[in-house]
N, C-alpha and C. Protein backbone atom coordinates (compact mmCIF):
# COMPACT_ATOMS: atom_id res chain seq x y z
N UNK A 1 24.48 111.56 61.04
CA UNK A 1 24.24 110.63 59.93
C UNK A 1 25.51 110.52 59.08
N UNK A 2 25.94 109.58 59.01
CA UNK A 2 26.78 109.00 58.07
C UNK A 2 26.55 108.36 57.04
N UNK A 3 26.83 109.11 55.89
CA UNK A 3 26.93 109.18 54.31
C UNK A 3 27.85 107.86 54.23
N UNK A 4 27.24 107.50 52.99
CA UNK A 4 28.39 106.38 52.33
C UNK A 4 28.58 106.59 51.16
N UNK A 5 29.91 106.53 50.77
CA UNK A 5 30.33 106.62 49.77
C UNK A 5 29.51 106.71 48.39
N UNK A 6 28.50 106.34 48.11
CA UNK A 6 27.48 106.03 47.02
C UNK A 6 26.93 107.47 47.38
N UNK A 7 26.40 107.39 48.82
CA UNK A 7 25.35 108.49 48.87
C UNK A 7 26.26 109.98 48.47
N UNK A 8 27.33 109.94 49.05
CA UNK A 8 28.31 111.18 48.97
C UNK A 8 28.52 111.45 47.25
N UNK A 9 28.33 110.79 47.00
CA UNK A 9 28.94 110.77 44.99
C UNK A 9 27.81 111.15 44.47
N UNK A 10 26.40 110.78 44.93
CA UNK A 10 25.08 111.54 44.26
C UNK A 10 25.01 112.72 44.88
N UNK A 11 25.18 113.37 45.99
CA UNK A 11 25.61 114.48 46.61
C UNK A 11 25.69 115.32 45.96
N UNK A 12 27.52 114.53 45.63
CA UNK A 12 28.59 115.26 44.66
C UNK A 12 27.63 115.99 43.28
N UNK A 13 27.03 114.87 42.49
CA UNK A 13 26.48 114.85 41.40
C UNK A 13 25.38 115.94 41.58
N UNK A 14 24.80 115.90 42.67
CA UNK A 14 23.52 117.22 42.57
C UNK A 14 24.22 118.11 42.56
N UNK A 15 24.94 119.00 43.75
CA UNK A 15 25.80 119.82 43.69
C UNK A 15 26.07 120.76 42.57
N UNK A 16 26.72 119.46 42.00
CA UNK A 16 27.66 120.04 40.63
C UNK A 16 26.43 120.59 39.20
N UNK A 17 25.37 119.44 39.34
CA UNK A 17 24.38 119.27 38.53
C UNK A 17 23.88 120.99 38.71
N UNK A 18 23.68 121.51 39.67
CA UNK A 18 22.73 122.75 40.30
C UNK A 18 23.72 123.84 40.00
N UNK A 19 25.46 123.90 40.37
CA UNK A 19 25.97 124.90 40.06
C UNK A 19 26.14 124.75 38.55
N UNK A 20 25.99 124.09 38.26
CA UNK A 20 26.28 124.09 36.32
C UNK A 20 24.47 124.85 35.70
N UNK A 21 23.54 124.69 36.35
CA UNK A 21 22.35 125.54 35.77
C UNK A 21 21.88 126.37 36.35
N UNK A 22 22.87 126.76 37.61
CA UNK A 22 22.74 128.43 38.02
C UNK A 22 23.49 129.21 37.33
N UNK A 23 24.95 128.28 36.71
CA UNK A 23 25.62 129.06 36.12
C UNK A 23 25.16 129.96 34.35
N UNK A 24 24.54 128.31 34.38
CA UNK A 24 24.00 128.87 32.84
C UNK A 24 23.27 130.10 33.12
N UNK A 25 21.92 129.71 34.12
CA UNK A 25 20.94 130.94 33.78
C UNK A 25 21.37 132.06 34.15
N UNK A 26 22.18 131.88 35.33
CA UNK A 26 23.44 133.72 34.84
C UNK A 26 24.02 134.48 33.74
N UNK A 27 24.58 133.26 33.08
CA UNK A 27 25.58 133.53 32.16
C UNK A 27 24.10 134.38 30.88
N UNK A 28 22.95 133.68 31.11
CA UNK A 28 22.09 133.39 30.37
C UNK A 28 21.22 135.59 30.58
N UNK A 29 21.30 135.58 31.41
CA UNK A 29 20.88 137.01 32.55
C UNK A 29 22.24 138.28 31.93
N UNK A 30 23.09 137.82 32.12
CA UNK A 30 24.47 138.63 31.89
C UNK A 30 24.79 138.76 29.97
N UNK A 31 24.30 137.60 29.47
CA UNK A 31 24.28 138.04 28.13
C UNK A 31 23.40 138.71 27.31
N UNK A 32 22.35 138.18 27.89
CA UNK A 32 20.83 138.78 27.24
C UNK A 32 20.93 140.80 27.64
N UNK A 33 21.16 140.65 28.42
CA UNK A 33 21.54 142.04 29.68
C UNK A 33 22.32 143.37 28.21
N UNK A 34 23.87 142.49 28.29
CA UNK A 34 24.71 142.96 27.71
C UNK A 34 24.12 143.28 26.09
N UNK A 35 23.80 142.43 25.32
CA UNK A 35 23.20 142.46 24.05
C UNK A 35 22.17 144.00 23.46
N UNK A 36 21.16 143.48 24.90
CA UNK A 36 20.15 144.99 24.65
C UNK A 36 20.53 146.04 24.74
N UNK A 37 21.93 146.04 25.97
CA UNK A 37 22.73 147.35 25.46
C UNK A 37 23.25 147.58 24.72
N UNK A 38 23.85 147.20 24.48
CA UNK A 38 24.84 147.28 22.77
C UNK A 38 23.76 148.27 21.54
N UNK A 39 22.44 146.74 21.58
CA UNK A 39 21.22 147.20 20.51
C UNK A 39 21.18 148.75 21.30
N UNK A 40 20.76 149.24 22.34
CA UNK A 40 20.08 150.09 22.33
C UNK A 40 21.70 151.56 21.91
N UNK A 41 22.85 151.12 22.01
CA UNK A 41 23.97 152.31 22.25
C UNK A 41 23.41 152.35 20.56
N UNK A 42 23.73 151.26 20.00
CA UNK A 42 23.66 151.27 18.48
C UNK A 42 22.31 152.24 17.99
N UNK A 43 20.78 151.92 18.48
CA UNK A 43 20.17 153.19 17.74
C UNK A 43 20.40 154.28 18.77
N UNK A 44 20.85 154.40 19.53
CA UNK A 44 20.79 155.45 19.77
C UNK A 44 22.42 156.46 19.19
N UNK A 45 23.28 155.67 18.46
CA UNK A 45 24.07 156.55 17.54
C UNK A 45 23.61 156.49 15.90
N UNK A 46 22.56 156.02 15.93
CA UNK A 46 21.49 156.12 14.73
C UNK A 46 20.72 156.96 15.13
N UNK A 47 20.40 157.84 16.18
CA UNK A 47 19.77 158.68 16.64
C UNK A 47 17.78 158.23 16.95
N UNK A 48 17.80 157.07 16.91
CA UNK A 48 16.47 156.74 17.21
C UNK A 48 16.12 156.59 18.42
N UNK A 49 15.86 157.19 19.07
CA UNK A 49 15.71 157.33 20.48
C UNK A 49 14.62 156.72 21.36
N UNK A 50 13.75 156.21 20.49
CA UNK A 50 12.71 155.49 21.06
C UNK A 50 13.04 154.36 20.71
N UNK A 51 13.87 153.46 19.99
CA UNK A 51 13.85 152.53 19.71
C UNK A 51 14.61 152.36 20.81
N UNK A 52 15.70 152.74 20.90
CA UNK A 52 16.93 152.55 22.35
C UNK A 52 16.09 152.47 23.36
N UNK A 53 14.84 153.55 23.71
CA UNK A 53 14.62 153.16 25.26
C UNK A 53 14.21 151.93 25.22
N UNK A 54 13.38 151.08 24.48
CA UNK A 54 12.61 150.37 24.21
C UNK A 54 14.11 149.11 25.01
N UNK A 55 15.18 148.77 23.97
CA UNK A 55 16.51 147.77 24.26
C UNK A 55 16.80 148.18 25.47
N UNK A 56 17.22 149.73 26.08
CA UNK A 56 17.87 149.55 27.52
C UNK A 56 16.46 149.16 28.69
N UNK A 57 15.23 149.62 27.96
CA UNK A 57 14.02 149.14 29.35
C UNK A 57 14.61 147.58 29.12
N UNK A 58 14.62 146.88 28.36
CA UNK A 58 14.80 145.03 28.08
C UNK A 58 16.01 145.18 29.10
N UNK A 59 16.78 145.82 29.00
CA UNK A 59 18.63 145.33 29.36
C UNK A 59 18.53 145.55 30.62
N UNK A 60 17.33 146.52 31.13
CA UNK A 60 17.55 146.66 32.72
C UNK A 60 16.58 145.72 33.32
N UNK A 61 15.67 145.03 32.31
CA UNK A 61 15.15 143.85 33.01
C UNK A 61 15.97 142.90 33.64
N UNK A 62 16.46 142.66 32.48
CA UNK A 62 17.57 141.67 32.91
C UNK A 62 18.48 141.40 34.22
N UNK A 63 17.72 141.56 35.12
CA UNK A 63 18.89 141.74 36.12
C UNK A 63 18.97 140.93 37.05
N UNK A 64 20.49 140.98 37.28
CA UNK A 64 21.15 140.06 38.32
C UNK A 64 21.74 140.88 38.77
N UNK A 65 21.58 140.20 40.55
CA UNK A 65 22.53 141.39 41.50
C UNK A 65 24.11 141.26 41.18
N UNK A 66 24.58 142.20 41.34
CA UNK A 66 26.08 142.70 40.87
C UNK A 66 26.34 142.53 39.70
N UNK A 67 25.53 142.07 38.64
CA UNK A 67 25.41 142.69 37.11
C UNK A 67 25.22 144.03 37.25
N UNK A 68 26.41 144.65 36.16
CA UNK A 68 26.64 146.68 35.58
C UNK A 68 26.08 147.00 34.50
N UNK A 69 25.35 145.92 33.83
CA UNK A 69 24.36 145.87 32.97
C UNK A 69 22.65 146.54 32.93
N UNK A 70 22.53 146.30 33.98
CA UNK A 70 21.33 146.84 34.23
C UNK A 70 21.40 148.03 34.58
N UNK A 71 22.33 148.19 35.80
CA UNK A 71 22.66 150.00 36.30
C UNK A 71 23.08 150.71 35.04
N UNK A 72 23.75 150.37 33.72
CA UNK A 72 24.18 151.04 32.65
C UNK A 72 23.38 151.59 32.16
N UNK A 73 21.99 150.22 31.85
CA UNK A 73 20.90 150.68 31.38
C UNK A 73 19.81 151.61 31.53
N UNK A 74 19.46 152.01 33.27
CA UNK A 74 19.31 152.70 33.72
C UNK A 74 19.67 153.87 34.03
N UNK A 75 21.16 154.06 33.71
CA UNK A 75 21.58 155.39 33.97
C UNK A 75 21.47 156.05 32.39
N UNK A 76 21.43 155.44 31.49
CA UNK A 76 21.44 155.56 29.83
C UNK A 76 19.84 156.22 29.88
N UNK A 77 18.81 155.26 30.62
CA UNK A 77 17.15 156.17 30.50
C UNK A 77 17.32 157.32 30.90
N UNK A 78 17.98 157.92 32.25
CA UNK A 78 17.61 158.67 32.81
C UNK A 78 18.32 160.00 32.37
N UNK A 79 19.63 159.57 31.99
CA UNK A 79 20.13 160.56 30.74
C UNK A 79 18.93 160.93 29.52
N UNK A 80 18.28 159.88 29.10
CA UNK A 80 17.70 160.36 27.71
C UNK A 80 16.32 161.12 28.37
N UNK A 81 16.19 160.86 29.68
CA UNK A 81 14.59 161.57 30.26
C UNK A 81 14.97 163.17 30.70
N UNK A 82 16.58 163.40 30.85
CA UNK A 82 16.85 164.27 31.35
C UNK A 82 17.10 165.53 30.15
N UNK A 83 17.48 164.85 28.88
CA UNK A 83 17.64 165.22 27.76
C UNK A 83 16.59 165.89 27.40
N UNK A 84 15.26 164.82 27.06
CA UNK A 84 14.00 165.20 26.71
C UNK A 84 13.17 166.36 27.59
N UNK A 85 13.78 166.33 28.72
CA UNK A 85 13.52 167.57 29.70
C UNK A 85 13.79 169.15 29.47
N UNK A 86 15.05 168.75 29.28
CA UNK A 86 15.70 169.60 29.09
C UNK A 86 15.63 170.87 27.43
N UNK A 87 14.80 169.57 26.39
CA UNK A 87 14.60 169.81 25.24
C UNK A 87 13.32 170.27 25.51
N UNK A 88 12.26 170.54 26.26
CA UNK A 88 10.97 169.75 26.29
C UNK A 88 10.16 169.42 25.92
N UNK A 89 10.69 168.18 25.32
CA UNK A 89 9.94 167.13 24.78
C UNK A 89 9.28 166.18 26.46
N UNK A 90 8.42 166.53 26.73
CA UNK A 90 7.90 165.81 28.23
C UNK A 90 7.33 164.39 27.70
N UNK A 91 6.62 164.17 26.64
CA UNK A 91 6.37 162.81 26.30
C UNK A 91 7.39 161.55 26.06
N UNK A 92 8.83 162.35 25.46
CA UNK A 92 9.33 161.42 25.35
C UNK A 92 10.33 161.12 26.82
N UNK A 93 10.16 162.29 27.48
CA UNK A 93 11.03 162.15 28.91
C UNK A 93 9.62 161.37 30.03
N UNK A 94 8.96 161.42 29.64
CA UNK A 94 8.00 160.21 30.87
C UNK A 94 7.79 159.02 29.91
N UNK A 95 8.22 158.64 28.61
CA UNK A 95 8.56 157.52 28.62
C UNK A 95 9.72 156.61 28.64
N UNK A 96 10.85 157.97 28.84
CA UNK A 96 12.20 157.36 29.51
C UNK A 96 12.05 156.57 31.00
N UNK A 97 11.23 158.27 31.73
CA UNK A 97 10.95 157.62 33.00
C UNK A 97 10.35 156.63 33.41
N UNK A 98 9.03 156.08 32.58
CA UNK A 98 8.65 154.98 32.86
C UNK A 98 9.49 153.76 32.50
N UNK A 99 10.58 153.90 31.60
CA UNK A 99 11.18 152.54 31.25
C UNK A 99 11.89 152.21 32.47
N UNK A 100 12.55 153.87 33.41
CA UNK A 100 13.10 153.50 34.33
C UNK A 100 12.41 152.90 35.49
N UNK A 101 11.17 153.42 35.54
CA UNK A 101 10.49 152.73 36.73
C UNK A 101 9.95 151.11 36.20
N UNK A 102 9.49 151.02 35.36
CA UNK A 102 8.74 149.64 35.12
C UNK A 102 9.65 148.71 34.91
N UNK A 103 11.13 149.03 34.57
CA UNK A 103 12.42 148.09 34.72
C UNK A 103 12.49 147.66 36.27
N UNK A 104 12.74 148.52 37.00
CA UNK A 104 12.65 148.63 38.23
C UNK A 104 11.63 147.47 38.78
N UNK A 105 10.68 147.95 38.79
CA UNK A 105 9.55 147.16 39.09
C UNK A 105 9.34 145.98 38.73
N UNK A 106 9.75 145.40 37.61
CA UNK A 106 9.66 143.90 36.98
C UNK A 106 10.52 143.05 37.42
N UNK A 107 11.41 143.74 38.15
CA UNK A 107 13.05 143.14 38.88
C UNK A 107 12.32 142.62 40.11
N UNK A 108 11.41 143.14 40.82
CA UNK A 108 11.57 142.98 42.59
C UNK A 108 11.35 141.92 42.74
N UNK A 109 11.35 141.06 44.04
CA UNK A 109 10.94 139.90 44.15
C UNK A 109 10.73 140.36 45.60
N UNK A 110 11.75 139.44 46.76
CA UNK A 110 10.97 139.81 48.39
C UNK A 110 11.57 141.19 48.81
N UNK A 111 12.37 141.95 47.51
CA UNK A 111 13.16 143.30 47.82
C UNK A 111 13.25 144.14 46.19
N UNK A 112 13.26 145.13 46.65
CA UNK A 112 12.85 146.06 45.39
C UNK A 112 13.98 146.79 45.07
N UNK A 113 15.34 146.09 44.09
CA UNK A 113 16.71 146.57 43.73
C UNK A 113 16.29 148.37 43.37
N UNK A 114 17.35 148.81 43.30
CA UNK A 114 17.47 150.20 42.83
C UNK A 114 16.40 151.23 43.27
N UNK A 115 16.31 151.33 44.79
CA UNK A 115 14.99 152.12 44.85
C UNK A 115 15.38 153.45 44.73
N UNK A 116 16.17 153.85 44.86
CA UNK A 116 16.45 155.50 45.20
C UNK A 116 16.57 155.78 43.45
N UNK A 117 16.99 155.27 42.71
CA UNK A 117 16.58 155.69 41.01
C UNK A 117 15.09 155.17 40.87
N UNK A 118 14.26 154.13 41.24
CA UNK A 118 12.73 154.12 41.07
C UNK A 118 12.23 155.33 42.02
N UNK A 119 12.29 155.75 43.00
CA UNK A 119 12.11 156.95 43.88
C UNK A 119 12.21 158.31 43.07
N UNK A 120 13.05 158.32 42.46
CA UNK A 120 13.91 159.67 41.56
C UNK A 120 13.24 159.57 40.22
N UNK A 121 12.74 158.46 39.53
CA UNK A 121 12.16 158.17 38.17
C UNK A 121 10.55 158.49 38.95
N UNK A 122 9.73 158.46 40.33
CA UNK A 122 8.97 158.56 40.19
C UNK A 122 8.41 159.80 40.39
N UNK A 123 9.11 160.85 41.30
CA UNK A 123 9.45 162.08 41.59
C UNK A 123 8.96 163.07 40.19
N UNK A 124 9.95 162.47 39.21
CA UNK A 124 9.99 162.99 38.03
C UNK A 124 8.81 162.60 37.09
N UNK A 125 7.99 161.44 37.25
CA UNK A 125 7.15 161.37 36.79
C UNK A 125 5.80 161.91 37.34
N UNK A 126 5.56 162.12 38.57
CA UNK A 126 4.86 163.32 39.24
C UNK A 126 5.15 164.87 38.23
N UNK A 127 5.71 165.06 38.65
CA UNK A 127 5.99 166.47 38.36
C UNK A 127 5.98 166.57 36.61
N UNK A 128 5.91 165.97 35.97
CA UNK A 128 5.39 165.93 34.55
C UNK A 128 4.06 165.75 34.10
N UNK A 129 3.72 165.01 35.09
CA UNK A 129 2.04 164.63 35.39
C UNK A 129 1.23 165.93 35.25
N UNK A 130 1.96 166.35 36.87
CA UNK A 130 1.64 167.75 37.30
C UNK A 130 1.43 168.80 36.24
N UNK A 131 2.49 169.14 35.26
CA UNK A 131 2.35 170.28 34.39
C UNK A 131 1.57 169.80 33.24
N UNK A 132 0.75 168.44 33.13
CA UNK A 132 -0.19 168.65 31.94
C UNK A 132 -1.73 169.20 31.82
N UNK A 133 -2.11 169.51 31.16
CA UNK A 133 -3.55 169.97 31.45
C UNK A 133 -4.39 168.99 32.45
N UNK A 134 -5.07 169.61 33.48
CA UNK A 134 -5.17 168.04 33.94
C UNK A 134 -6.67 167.85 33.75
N UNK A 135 -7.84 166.80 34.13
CA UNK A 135 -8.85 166.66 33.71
C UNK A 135 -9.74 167.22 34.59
N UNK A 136 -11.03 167.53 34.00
CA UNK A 136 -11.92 168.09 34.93
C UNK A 136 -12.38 167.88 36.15
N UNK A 137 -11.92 166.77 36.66
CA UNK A 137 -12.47 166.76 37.97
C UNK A 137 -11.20 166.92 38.91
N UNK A 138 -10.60 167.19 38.34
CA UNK A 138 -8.85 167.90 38.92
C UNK A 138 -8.60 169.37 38.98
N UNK A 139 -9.73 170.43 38.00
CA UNK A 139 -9.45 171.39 37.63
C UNK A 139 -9.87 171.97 38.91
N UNK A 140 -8.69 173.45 39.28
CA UNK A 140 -8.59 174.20 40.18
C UNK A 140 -7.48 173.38 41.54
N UNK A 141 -7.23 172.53 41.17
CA UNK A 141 -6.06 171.65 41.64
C UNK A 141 -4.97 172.54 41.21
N UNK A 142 -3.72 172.79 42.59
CA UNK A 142 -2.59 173.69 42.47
C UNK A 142 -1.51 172.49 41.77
N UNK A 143 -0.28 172.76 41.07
CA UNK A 143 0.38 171.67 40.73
C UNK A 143 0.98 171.22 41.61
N UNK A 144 0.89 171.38 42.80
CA UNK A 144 1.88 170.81 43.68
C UNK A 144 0.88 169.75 44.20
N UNK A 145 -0.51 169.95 44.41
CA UNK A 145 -1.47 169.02 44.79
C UNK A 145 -1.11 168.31 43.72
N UNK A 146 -1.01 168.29 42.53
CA UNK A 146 -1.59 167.18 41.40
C UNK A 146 -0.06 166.73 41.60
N UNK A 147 1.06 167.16 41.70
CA UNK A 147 1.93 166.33 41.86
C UNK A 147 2.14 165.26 42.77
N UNK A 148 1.78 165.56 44.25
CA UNK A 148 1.58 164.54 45.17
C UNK A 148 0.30 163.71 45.13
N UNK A 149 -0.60 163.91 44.67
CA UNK A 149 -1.24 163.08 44.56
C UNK A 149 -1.27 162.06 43.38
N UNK A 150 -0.48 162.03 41.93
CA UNK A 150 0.24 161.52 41.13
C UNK A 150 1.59 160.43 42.24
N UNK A 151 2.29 161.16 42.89
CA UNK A 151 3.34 160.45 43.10
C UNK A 151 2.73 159.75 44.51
N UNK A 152 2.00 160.11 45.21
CA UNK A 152 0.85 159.26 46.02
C UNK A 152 0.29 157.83 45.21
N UNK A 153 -0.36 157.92 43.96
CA UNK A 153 -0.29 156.94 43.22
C UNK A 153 0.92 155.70 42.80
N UNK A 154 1.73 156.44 42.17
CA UNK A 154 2.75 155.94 41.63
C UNK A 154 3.41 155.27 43.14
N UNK A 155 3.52 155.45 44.47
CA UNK A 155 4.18 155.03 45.46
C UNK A 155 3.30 153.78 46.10
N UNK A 156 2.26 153.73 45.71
CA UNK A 156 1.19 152.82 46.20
C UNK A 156 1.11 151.23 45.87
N UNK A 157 2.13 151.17 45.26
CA UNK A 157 2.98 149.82 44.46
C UNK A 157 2.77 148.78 45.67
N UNK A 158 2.51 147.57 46.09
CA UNK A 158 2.32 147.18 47.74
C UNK A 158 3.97 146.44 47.39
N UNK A 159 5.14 146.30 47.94
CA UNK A 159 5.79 144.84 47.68
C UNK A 159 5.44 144.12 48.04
N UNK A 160 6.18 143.00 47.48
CA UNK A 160 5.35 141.27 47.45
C UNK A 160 4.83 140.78 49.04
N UNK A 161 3.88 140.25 49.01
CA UNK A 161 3.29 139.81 50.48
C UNK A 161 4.27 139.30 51.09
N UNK A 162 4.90 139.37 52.48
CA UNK A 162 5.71 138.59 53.34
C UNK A 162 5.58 137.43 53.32
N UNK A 163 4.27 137.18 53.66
CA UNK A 163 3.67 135.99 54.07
C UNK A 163 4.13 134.70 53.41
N UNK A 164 3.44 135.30 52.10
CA UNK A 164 3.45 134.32 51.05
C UNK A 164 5.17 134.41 50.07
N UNK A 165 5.56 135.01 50.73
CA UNK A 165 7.27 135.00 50.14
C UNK A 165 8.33 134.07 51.05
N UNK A 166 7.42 134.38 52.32
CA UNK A 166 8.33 132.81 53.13
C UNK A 166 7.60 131.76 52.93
N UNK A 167 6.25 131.69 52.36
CA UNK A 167 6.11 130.34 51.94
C UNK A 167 6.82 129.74 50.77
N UNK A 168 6.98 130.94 49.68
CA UNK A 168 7.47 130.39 48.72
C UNK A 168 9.03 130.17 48.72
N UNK A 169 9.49 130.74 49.83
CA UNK A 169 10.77 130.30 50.60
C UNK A 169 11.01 129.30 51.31
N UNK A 170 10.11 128.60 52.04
CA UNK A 170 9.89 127.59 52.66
C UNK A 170 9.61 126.27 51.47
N UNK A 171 9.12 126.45 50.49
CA UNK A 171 8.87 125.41 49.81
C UNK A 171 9.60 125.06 49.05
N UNK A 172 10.75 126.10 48.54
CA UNK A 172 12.24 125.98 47.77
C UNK A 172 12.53 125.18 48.33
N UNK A 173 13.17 125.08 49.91
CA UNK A 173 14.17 124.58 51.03
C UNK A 173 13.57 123.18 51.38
N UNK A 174 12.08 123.08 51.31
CA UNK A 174 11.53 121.68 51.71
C UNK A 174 12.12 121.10 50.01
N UNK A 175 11.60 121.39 49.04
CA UNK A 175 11.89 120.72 47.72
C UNK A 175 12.90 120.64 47.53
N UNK A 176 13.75 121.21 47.49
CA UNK A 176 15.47 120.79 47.15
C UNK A 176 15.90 119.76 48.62
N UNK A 177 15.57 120.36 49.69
CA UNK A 177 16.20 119.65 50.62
C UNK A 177 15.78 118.23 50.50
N UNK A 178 14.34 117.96 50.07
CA UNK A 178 13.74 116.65 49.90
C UNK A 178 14.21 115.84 48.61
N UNK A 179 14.51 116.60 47.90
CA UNK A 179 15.49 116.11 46.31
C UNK A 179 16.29 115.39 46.96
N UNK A 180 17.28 116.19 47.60
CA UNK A 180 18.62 115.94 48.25
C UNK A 180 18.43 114.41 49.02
N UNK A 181 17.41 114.22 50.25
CA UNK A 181 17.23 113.54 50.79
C UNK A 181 16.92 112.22 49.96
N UNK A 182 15.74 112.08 49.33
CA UNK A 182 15.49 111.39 48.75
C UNK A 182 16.60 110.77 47.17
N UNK A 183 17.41 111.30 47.02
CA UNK A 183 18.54 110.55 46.27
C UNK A 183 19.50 109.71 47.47
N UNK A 184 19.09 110.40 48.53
CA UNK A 184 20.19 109.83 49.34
C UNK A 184 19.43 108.32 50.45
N UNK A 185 18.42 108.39 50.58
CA UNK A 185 17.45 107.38 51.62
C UNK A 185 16.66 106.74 50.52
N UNK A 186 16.11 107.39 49.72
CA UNK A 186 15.01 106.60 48.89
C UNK A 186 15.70 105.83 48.38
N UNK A 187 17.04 105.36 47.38
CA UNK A 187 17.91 105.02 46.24
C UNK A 187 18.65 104.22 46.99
N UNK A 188 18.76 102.82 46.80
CA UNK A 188 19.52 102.51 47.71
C UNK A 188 21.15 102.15 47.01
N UNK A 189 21.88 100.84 46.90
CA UNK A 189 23.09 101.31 46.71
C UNK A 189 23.25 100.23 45.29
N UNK A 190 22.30 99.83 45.09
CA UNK A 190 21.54 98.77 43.67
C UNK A 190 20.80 99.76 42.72
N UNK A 191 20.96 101.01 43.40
CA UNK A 191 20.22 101.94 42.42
C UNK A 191 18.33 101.44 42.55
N UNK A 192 18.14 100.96 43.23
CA UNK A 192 16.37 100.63 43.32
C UNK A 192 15.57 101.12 44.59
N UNK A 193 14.49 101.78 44.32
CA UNK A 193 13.76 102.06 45.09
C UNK A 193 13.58 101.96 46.72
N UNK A 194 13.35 102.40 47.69
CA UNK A 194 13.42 101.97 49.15
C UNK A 194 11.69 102.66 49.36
N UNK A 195 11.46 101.42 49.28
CA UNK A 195 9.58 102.12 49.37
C UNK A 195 9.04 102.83 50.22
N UNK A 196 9.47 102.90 51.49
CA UNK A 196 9.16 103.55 52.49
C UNK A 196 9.44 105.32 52.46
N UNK A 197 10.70 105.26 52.35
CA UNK A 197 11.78 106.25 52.08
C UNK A 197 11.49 107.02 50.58
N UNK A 198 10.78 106.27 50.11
CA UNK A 198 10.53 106.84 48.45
C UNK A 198 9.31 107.78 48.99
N UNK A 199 8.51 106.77 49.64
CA UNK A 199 7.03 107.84 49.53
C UNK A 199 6.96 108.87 50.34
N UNK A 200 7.95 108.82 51.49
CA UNK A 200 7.98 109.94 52.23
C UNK A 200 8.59 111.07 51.43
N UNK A 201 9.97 110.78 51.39
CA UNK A 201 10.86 111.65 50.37
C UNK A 201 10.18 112.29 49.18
N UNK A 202 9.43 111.78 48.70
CA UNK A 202 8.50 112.24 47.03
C UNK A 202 7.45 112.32 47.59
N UNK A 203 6.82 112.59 48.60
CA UNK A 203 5.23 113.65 49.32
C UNK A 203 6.10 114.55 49.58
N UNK A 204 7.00 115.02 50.41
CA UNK A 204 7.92 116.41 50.60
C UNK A 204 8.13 116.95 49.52
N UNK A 205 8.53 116.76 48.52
CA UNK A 205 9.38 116.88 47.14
C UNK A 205 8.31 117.65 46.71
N UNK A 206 7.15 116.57 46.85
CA UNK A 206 5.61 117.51 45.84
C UNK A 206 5.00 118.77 46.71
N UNK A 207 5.18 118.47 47.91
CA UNK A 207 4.43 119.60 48.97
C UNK A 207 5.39 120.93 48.60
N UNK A 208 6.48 120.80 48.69
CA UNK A 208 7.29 121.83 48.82
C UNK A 208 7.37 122.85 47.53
N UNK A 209 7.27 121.64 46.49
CA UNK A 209 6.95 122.30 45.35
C UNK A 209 5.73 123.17 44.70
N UNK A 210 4.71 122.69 45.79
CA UNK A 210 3.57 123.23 45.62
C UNK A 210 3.18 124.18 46.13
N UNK A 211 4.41 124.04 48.04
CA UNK A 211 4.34 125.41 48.58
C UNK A 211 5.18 126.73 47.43
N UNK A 212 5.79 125.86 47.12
CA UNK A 212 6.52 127.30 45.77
C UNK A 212 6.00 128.06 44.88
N UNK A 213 5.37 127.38 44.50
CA UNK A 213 4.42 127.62 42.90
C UNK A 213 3.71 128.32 43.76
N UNK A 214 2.71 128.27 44.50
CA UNK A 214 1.24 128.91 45.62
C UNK A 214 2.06 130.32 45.98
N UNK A 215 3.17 130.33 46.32
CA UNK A 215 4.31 131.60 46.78
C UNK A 215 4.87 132.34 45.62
N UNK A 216 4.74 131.76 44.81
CA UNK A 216 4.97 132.53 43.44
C UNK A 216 3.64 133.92 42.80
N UNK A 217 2.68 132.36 43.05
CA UNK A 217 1.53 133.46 42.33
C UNK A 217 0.99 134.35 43.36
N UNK A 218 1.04 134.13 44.92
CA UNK A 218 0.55 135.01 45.24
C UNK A 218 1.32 135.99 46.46
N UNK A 219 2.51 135.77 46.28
CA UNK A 219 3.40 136.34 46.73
C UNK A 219 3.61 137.99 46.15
């Protein structure tokens, strides 16, 4: 297929249109990221320590792959869980650990970033589990049982359905690709409609979009 000049220039125009609001919502990921750390270094040389986990759990939401923002933030919890350990204060070190795991966890999509620190945050949240009084229908439970069966829990997380993650992969690629198409077949070179080409092009556009959204929620 050979493009013509018109079609190549709306091309151009998507292109550019798409890297200019990937760029933002990066830039958008990388600042928000950076900020909560800062907030959280700041109380935590105010010595408020719960307020900080609270900014670095936000800052490690934030994440974009090969953003040092998030790993900062994460290595900053696991310092303050290791602290509280070490002090033992266990309440405030399993709610380090959970900032580290539920950061973790709010990130994944068809892959689950940072597992060997969610692995290591959950380890540790077992074994804190383990040493609290535990409830009566647990009692006479050794701690090593109540630990694995705690981190038996905590591992039981399912990741996102396959299935429905290549649909919602499949419906990205039909919708943009059908964007694409349809500026280029539907539009003709008067800028007006090509009726045929419109309705095909804009039923793809909507399907694909619908396969997305459907892959979202139940992905």
């Amino acid at each position: 297929m050979r493009l013509s000049p018109t079609s190549l220039a709306r091309f151009a125009r998507v292109v550019a249109v798409t890297g200019i609001v990937l760029s933002v919502l990066v830039f958008r990921v990388l600042r928000s990221a950076k900020d909560e750390l800062s907030q959280g270094d700041v109380l935590m040389q105010q010595a408020d320590v719960e307020g900080a986990i609270v900014h670095y759990r936000r800052a490690a939401r934030w994440y974009a792959p090969g953003s040092p923002y998030h790993v900062q933030a994460l290595e900053k919890l696991a310092r303050i869980a290791a602290q509280a350990e070490a002090d033992g204060d266990s309440e405030r070190a399993l709610s380090a650990y959970r900032a580290v795991r539920g950061s973790i966890m709010a990130t994944r999509s068809f892959y689950v970033p940072e597992r060997a620190r969610l692995h290591a945050a959950d380890l540790r949240i077992a074994e804190l589990m383990a040493a609290q009084p535990p409830p009566g229908m647990d009692a006479g439970k050794s701690k090593a049982q109540l630990r694995d069966e705690h981190l038996a829990l905590l591992e039981q997380n399912p990741d996102p359905n396959l299935l429905w993650t290549l649909v919602l992969l499949a419906g990205f690629v039909a919708w943009v690709s059908a964007a694409f198409m349809f500026s280029v077949r539907a539009i003709d070179e008067n800028d007006r409609f090509v009726g045929a080409q419109a309705r095909k092009w804009g039923a793809v556009i909507v399907l694909g979009f619908a396969m997305f959204v459907l892959g979202m929620v139940l992905a």
